[in-house]
C-alpha atoms as a PDB file:
ATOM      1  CA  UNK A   1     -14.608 166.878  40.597  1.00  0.00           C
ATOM      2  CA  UNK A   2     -17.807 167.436  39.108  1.00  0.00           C
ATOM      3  CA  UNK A   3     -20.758 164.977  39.938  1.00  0.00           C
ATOM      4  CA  UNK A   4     -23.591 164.100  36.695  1.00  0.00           C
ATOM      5  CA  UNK A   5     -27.045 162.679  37.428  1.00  0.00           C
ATOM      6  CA  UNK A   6     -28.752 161.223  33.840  1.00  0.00           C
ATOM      7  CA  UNK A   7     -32.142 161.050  34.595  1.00  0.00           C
ATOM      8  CA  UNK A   8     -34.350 158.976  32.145  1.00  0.00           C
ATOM      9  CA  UNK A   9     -32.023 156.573  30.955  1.00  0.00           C
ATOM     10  CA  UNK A  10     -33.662 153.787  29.532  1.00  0.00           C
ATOM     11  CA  UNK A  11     -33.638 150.347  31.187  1.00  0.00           C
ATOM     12  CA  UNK A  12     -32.116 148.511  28.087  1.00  0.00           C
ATOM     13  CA  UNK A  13     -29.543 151.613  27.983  1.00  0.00           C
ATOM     14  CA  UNK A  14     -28.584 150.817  31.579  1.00  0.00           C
ATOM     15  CA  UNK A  15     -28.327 147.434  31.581  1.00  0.00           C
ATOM     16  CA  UNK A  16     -25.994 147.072  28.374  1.00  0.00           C
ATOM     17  CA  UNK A  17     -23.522 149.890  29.969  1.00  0.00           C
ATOM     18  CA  UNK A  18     -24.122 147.603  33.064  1.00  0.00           C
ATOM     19  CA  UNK A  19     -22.957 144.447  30.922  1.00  0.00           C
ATOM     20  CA  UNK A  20     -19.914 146.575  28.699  1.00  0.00           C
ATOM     21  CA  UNK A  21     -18.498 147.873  31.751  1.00  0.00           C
ATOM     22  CA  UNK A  22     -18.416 144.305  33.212  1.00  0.00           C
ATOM     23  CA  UNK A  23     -16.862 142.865  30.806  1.00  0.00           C
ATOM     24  CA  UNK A  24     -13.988 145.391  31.159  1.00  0.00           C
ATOM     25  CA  UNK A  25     -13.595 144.607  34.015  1.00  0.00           C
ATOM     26  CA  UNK A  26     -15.036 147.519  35.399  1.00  0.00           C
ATOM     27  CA  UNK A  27     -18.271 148.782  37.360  1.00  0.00           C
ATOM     28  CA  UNK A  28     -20.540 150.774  35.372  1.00  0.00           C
ATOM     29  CA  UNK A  29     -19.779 154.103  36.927  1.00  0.00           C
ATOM     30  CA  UNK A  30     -16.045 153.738  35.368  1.00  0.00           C
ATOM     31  CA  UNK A  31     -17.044 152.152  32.250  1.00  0.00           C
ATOM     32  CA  UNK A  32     -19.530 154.885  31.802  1.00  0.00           C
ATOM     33  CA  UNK A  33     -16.874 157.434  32.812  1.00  0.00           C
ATOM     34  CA  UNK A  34     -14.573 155.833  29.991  1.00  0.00           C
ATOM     35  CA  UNK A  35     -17.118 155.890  27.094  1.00  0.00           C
ATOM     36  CA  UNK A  36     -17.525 159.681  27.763  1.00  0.00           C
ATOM     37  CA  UNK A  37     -13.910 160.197  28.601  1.00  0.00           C
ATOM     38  CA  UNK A  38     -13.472 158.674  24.703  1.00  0.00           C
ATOM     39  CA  UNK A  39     -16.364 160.694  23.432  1.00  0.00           C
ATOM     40  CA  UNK A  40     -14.858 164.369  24.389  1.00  0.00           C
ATOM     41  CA  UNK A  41     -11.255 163.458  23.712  1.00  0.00           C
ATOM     42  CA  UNK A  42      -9.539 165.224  20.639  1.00  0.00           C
ATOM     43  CA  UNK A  43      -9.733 163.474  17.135  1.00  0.00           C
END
């Protein structure tokens, strides 16, 4: 599997993925991993 760094990323940026992913449930890494899974998935 491929790896991506995102260099950059704001502070407020991180920290609400931080706080969307945990309240999925999920760590960030997965809840980031969902929100681009959703954003490159056929319409």
């Amino acid at each position: 599997m491929a790896m991506l760094t995102v260099r950059n990323l704001p502070d407020d940026m991180h920290r609400a993925l931080r706080v969307r992913a945990a309240q999925h449930g999920h760590s960030t890494e997965t809840g980031v991993r969902e929100i681009l899974a959703d954003a490159c998935s056929p319409r």
